[in-house]
C-alpha atoms as a PDB file:
ATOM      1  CA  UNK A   1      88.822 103.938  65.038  1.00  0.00           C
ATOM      2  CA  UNK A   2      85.600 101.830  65.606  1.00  0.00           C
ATOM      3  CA  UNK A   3      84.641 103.566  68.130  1.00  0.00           C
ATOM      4  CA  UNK A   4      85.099 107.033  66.306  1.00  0.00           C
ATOM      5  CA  UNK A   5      82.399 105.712  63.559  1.00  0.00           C
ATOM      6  CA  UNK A   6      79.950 104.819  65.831  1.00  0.00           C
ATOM      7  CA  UNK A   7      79.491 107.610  68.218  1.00  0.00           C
ATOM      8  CA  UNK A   8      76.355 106.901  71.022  1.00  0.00           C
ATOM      9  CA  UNK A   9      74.144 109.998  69.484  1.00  0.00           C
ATOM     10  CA  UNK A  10      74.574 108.287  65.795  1.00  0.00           C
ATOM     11  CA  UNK A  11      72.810 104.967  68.237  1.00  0.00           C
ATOM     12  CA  UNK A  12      70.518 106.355  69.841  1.00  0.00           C
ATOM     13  CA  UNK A  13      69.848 108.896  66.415  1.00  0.00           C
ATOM     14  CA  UNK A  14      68.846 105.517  64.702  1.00  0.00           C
ATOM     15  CA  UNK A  15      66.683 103.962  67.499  1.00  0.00           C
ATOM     16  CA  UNK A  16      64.360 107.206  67.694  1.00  0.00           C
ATOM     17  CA  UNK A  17      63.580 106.491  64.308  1.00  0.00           C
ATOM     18  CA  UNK A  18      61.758 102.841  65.128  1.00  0.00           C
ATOM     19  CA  UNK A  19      58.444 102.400  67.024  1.00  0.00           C
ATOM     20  CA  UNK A  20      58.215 101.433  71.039  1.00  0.00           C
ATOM     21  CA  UNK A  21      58.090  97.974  72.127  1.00  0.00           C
ATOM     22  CA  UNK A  22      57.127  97.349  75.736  1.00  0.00           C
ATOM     23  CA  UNK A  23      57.335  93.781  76.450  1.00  0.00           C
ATOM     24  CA  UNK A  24      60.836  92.229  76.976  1.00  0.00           C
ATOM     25  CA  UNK A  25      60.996  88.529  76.084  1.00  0.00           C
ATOM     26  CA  UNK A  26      65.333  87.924  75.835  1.00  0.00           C
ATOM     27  CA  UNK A  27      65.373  84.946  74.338  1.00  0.00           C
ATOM     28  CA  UNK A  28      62.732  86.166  71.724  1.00  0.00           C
ATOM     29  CA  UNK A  29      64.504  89.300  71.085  1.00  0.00           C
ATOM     30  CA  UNK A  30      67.676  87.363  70.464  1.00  0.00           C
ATOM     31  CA  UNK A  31      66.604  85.784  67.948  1.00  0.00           C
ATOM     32  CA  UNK A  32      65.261  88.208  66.194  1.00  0.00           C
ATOM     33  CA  UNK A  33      68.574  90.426  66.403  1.00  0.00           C
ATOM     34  CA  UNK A  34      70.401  87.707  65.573  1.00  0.00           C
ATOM     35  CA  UNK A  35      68.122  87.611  62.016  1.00  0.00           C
ATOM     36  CA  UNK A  36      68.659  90.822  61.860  1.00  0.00           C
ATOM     37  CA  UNK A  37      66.095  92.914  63.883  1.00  0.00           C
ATOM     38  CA  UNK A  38      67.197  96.390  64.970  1.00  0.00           C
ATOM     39  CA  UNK A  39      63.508  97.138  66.947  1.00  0.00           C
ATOM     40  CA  UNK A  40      64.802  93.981  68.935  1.00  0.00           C
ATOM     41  CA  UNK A  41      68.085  95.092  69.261  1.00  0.00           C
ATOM     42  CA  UNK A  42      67.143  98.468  70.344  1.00  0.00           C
ATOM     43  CA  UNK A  43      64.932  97.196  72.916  1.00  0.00           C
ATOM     44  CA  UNK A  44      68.145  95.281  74.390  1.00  0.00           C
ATOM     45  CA  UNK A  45      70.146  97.921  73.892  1.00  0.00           C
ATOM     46  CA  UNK A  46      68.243 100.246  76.299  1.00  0.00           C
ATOM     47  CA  UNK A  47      67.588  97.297  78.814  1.00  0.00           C
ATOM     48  CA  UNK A  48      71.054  96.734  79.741  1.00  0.00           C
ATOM     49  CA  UNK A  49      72.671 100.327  78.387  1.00  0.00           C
ATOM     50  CA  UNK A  50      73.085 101.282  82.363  1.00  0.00           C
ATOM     51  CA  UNK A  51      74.823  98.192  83.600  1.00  0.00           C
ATOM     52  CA  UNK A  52      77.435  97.775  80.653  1.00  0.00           C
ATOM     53  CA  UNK A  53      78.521 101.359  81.077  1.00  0.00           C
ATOM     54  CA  UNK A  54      78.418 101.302  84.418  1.00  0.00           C
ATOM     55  CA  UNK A  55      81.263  98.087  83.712  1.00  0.00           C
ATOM     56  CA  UNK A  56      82.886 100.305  81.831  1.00  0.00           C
ATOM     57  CA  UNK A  57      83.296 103.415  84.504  1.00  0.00           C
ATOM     58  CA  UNK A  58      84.172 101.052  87.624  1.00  0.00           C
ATOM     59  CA  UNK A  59      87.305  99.896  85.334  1.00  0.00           C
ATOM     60  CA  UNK A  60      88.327 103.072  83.243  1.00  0.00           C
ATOM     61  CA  UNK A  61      86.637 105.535  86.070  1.00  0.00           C
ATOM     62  CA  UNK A  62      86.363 107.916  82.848  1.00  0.00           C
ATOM     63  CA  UNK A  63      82.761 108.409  81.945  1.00  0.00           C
ATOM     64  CA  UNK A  64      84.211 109.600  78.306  1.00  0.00           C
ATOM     65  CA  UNK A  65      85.580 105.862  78.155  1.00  0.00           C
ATOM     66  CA  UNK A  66      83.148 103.828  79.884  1.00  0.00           C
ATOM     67  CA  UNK A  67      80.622 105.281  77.291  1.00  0.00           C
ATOM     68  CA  UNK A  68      83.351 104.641  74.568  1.00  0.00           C
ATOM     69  CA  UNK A  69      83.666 101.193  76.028  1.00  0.00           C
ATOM     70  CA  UNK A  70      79.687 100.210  75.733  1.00  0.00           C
ATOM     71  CA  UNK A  71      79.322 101.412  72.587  1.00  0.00           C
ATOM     72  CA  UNK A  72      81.937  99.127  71.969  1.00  0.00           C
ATOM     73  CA  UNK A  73      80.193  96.155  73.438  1.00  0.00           C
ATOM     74  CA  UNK A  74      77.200  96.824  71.711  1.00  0.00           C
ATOM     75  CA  UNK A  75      78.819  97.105  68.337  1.00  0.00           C
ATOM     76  CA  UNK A  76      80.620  93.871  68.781  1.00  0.00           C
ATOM     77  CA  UNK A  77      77.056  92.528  69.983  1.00  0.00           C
ATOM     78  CA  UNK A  78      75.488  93.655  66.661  1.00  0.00           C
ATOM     79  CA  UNK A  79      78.378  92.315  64.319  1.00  0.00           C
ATOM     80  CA  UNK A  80      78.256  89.028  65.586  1.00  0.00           C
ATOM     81  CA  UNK A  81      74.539  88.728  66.510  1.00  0.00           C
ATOM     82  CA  UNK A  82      74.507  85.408  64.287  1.00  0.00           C
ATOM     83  CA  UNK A  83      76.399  83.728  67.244  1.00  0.00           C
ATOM     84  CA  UNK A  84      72.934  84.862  69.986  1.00  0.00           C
ATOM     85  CA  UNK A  85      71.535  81.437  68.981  1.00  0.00           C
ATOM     86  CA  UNK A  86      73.748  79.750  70.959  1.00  0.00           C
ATOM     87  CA  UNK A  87      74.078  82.223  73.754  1.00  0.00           C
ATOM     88  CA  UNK A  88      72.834  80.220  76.858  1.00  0.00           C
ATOM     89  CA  UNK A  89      73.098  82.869  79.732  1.00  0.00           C
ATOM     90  CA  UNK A  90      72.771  85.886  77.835  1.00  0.00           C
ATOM     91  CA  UNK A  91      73.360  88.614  80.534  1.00  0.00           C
ATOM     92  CA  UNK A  92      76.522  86.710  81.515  1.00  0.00           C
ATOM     93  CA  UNK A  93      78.154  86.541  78.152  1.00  0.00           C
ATOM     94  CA  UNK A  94      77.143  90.344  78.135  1.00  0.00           C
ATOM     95  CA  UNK A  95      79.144  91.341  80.924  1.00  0.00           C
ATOM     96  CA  UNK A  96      81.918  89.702  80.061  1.00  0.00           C
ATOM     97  CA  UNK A  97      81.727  90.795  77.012  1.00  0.00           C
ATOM     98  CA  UNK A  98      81.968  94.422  78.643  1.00  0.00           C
ATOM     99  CA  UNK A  99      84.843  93.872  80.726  1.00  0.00           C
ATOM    100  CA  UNK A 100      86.983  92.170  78.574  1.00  0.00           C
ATOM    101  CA  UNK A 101      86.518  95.316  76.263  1.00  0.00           C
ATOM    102  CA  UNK A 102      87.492  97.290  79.770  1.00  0.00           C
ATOM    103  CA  UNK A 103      90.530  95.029  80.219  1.00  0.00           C
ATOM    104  CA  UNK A 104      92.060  94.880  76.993  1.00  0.00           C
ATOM    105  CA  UNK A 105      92.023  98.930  77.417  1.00  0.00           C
ATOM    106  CA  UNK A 106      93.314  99.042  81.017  1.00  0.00           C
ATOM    107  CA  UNK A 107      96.001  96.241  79.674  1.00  0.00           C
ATOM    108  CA  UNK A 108      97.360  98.546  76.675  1.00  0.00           C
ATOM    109  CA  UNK A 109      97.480 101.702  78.831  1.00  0.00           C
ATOM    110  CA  UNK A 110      99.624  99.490  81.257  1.00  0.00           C
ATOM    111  CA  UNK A 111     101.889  98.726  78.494  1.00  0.00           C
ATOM    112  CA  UNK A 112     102.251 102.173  77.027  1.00  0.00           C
ATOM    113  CA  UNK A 113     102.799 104.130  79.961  1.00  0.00           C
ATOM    114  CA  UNK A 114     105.097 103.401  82.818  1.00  0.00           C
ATOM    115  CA  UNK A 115     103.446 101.123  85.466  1.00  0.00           C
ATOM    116  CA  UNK A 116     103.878 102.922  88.421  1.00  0.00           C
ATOM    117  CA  UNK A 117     103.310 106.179  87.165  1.00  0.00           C
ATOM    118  CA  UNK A 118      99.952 104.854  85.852  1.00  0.00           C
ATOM    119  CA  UNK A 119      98.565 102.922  88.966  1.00  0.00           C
ATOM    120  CA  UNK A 120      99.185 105.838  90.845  1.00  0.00           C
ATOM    121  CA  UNK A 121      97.500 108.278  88.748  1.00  0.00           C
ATOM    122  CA  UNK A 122      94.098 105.740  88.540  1.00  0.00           C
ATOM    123  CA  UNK A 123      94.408 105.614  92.366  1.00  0.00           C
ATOM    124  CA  UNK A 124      94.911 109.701  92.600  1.00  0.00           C
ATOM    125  CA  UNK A 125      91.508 110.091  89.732  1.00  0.00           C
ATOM    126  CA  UNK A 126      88.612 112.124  91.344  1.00  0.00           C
ATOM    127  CA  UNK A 127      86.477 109.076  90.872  1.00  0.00           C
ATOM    128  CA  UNK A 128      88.564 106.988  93.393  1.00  0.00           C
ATOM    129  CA  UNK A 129      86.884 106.635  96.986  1.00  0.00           C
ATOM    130  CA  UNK A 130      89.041 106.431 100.135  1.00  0.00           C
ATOM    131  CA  UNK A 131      87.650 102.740 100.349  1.00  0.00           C
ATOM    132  CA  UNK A 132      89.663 102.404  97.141  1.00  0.00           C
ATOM    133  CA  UNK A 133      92.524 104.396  97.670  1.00  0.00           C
ATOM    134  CA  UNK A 134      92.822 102.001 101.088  1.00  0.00           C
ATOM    135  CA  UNK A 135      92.446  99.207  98.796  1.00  0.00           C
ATOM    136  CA  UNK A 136      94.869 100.035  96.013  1.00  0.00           C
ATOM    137  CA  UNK A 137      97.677 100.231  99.819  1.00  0.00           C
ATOM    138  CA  UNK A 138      96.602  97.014 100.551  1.00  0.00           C
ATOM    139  CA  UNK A 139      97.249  95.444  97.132  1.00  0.00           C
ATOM    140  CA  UNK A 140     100.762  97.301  97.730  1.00  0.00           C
ATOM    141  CA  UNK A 141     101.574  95.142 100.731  1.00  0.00           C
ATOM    142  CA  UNK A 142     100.018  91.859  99.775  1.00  0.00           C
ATOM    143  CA  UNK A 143     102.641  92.055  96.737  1.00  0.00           C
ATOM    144  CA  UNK A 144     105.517  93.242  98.733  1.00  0.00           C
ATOM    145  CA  UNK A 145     104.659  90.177 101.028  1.00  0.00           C
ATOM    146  CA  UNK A 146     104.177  88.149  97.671  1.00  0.00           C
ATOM    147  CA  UNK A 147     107.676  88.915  96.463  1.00  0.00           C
ATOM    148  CA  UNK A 148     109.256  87.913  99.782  1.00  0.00           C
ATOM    149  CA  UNK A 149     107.823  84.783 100.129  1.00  0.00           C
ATOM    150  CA  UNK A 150     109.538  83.869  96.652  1.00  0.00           C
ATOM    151  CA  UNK A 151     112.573  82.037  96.425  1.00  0.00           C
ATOM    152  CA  UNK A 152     116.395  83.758  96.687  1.00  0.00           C
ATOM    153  CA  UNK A 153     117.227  83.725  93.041  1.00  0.00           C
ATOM    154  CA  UNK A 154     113.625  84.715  91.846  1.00  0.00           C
ATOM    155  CA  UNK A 155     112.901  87.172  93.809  1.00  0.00           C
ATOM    156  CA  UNK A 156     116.185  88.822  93.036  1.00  0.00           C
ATOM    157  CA  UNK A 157     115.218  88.367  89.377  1.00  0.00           C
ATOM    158  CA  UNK A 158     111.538  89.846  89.568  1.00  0.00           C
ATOM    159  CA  UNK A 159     113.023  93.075  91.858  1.00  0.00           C
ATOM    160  CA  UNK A 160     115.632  93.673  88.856  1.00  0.00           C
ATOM    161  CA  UNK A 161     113.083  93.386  86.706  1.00  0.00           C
ATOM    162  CA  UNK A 162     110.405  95.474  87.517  1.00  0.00           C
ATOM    163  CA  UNK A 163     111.854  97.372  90.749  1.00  0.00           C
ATOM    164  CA  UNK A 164     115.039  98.415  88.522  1.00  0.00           C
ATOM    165  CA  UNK A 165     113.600  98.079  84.948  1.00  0.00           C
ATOM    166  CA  UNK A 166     116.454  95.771  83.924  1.00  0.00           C
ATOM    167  CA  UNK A 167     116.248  93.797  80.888  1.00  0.00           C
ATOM    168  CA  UNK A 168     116.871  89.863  80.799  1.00  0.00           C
ATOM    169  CA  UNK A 169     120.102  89.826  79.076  1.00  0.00           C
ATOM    170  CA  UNK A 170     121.299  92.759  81.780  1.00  0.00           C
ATOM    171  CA  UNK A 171     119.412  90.421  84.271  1.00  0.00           C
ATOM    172  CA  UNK A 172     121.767  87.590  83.414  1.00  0.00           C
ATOM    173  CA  UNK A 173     125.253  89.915  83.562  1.00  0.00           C
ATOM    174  CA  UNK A 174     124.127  90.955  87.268  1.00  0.00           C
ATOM    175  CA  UNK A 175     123.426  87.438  88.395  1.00  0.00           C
ATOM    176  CA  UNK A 176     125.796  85.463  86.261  1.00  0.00           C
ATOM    177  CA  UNK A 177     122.817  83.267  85.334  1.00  0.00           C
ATOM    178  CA  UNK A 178     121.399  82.864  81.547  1.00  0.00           C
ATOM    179  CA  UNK A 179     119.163  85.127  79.460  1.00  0.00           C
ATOM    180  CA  UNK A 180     116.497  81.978  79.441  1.00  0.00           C
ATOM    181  CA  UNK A 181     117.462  80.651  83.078  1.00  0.00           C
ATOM    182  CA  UNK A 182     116.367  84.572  84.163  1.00  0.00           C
ATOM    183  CA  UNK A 183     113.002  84.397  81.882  1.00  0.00           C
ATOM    184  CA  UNK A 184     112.522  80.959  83.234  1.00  0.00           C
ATOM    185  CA  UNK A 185     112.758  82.366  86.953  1.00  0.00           C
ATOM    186  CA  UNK A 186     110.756  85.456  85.741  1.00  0.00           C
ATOM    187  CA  UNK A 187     107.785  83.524  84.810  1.00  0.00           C
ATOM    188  CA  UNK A 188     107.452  81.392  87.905  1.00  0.00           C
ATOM    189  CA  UNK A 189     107.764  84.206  90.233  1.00  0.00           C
ATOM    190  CA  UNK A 190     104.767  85.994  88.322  1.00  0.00           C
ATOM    191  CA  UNK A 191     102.752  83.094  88.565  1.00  0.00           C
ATOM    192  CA  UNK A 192     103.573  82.424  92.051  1.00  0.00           C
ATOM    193  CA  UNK A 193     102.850  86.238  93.056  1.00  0.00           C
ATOM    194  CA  UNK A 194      99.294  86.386  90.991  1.00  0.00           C
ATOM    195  CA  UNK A 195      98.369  82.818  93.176  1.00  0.00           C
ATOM    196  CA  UNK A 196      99.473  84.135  96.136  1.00  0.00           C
ATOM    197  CA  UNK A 197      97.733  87.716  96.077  1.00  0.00           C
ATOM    198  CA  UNK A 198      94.252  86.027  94.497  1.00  0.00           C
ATOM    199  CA  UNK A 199      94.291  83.767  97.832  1.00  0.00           C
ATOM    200  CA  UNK A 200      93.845  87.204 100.191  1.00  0.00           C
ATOM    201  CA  UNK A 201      92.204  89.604  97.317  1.00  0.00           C
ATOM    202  CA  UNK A 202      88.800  89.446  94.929  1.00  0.00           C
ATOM    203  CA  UNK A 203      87.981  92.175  92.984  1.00  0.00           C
ATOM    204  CA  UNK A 204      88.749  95.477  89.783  1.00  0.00           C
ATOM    205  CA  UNK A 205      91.375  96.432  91.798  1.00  0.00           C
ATOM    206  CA  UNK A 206      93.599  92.757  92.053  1.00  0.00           C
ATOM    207  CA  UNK A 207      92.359  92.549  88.515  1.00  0.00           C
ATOM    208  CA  UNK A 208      94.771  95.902  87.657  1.00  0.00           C
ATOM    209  CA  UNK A 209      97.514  94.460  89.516  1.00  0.00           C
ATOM    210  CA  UNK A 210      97.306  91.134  87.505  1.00  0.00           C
ATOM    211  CA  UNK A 211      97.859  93.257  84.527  1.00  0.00           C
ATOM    212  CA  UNK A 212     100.593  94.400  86.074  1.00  0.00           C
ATOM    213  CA  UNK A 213     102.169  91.206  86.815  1.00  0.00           C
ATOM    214  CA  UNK A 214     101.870  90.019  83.050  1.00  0.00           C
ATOM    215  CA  UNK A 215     105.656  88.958  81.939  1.00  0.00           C
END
């Protein structure tokens, strides 16, 4: 794994190894990483080091991961430093560059473990505040409220679905309806929930339950 090959100490290892630079001019160090500089690139790497693991922890809450996560950032940064050039808001393509990282983990853990299960144990972790574990109740009502604002037929079709872990063909039996008439209704009710809860809710937390409501 990428991440295995590249552990931080094998980083920072490296960067003790090149002399101290004390001015920081971005779009000047860009360009030099992006020819290839790695006294640039360290020098950006312990600017924003903090922030992108910090990303990394508000998403994963695992400090194990979030460092995982910005080593993984900063790898990705380095492999396709050609592209800098053309980076116009640098600290913004960073930090998305971060969180998509932190995203595309909290997305596959959805998907390998059973939703509920997992939501519940990210809201139980240590790291969770009351402010978030008030949060996370909220988010629980908003889409309860969500679902019942949907129409009859798909809101019977999203409960069977993901209340009762039914599958679309057994979906179609129960309501007499087709396998692609209950994927049809299936994908307009998760569009119509995501709209509805991003009207009342910003923020990580709607951003897990999005994940959630992927079809």
């Amino acid at each position: 794994m990428l991440l295995r090959l590249f552990p931080y100490f094998s980083i920072t290892t490296i960067f003790k190894a090149l002399p101290s630079v004390t001015t920081y001019n971005e779009p000047e160090l860009l360009l030099r990483i992006a020819d290839g500089d790695r006294d640039a690139y360290r020098i950006v790497f312990e600017h924003y080091w903090n922030q992108i693991y910090a990303i990394g922890l508000k998403i994963s809450k695992s400090p194990e991961l979030a460092r995982d996560l910005a080593q993984e950032t900063f790898i990705k940064l380095w492999v396709n430093k050609e592209q800098l050039p053309d980076v116009i808001y640098f600290r913004s393509f960073l930090y998305t560059l971060a969180r998509n990282l932190a995203i595309d983990h909290l997305r596959k853990k959805v998907f390998t473990a059973n939703n509920e299960d997992y939501l519940l144990a990210y809201f139980r972790d240590d790291a969770a505040n009351p402010h978030e574990n008030a949060e996370y109740h909220e988010l629980e009502g908003l889409l309860n409220r969500a679902v019942n604002n949907l129409p009859p037929q798909m809101q019977q079709v999203f409960k069977l679905s993901r209340f009762e872990g039914l599958s679309h063909s057994e979906i179609a039996v129960r309501m007499n309806i087709t396998r692609v008439t209950s994927k049809s209704y299936m994908v307009r009710a998760l569009s119509a929930i995501r709209k509805y809860m991003a009207q009342y809710h910003e923020g990580v937390f709607l951003l897990i339950w999005t994940v959630v409501l992927q079809a």
